[in-house]
Protein backbone atom coordinates (compact mmCIF):
# COMPACT_ATOMS: atom_id res chain seq x y z
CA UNK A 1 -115.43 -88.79 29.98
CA UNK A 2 -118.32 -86.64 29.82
CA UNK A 3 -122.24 -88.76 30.31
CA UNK A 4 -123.81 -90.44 26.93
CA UNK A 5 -126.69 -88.76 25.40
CA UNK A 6 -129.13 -90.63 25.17
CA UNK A 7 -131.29 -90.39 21.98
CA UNK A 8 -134.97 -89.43 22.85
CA UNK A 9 -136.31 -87.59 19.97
CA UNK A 10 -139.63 -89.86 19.13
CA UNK A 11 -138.81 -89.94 15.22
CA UNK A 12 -136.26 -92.01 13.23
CA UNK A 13 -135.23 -89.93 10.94
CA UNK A 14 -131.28 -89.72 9.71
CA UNK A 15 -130.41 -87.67 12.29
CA UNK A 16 -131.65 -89.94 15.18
CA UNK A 17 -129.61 -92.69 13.34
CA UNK A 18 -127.30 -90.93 13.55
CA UNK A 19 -127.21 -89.95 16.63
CA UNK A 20 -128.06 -93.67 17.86
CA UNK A 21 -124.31 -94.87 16.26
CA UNK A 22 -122.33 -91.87 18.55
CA UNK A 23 -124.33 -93.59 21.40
CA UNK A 24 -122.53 -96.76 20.28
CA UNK A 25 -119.36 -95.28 19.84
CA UNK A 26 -119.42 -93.44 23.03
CA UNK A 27 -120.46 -96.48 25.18
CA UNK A 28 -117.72 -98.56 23.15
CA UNK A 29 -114.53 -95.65 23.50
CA UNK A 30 -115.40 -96.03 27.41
CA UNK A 31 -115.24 -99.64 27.58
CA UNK A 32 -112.16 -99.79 26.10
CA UNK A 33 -110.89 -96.63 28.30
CA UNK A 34 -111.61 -98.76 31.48
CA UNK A 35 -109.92 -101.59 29.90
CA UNK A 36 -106.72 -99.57 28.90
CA UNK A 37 -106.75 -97.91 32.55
CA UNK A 38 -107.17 -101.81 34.28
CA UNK A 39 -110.56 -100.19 35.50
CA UNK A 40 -113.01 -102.15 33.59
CA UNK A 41 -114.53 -104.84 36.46
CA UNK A 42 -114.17 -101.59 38.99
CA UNK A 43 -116.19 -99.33 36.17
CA UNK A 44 -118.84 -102.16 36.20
CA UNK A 45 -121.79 -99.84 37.66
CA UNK A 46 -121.42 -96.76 35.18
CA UNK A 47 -120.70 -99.34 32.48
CA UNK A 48 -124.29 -101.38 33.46
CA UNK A 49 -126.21 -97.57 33.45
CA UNK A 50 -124.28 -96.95 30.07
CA UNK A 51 -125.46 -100.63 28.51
CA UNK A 52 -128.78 -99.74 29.98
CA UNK A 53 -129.32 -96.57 28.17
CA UNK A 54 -127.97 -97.67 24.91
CA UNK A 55 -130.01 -101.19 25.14
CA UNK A 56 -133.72 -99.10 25.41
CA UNK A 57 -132.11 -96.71 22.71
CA UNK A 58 -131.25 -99.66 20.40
CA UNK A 59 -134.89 -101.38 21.47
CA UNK A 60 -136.89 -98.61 20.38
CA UNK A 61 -134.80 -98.24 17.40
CA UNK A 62 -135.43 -101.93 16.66
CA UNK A 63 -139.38 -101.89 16.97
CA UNK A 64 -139.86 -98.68 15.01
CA UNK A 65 -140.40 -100.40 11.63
CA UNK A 66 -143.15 -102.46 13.93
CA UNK A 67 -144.95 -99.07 15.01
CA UNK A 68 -148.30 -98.30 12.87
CA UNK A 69 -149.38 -94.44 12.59
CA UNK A 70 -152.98 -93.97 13.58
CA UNK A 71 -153.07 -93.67 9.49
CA UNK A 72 -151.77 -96.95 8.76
CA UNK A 73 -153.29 -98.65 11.84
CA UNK A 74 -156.78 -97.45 10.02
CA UNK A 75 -155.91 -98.70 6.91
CA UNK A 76 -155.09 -101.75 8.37
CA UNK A 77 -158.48 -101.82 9.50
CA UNK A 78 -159.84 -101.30 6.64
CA UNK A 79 -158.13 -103.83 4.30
CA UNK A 80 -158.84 -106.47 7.30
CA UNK A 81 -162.76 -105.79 7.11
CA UNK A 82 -162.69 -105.92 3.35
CA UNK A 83 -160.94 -109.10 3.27
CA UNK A 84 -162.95 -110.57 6.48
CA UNK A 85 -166.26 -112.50 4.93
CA UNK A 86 -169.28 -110.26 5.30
CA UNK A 87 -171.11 -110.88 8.68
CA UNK A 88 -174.63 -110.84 7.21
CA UNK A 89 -174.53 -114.13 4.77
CA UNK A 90 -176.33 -116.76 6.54
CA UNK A 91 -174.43 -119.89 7.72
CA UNK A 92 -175.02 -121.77 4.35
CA UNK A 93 -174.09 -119.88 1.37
CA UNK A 94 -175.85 -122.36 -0.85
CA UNK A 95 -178.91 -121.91 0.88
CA UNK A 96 -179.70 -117.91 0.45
CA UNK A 97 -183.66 -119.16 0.56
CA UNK A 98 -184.31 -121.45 3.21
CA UNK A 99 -188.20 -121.08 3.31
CA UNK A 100 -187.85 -122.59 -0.23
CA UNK A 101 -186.14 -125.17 0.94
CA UNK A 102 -188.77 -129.25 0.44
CA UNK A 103 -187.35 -130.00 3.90
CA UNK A 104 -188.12 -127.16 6.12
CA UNK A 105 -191.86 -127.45 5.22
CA UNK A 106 -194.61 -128.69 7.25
CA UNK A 107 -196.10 -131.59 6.31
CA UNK A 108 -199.75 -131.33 4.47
């Protein structure tokens, strides 16, 4: 049986979906070759590389909805500072005047 492909274009369009499910079907026909030939515990090694390559295909598949363009990373970043309260009010929002403030003056 001629070596998997693995999938290593770096978008996820259609066609690497599509090309991500003959991965699967590839690594699945040869485990059940091995097991139809009695070879599958003596086909172990090739079958672990196989697994291997199709387990960081279907990883990076996985965490691609998780991946944030530079674009969306920035307006992340921007919708987190707008929500985030503004670093200049002062630690008492009640008290925007504290020189006004009867307590904080000196006694006469």
């Amino acid at each position: 049986m001629e070596a998997l492909v693995a999938v290593t274009d770096d978008t996820y369009g259609e066609e690497r979906a599509r090309r991500l499910r003959l991965l699967l079907r590839e690594l699945a026909e040869r485990i059940l070759a091995s097991e139809r030939s009695g070879q599958l515990l003596a086909d172990a090694p090739e079958l672990m590389r196989l697994l291997g390559e199709a387990r960081s295909e279907l990883f990076a598949w996985e965490v691609r909805s998780t991946y944030d363009t530079p674009e969306i990373a920035e307006s992340r970043r921007i919708v987190d500072e707008a929500a985030a309260p503004p670093e200049f009010l002062p630690p008492d929002p009640e008290d925007d005047e504290p020189w006004r403030n009867s307590s904080s003056r000196s006694p006469d």
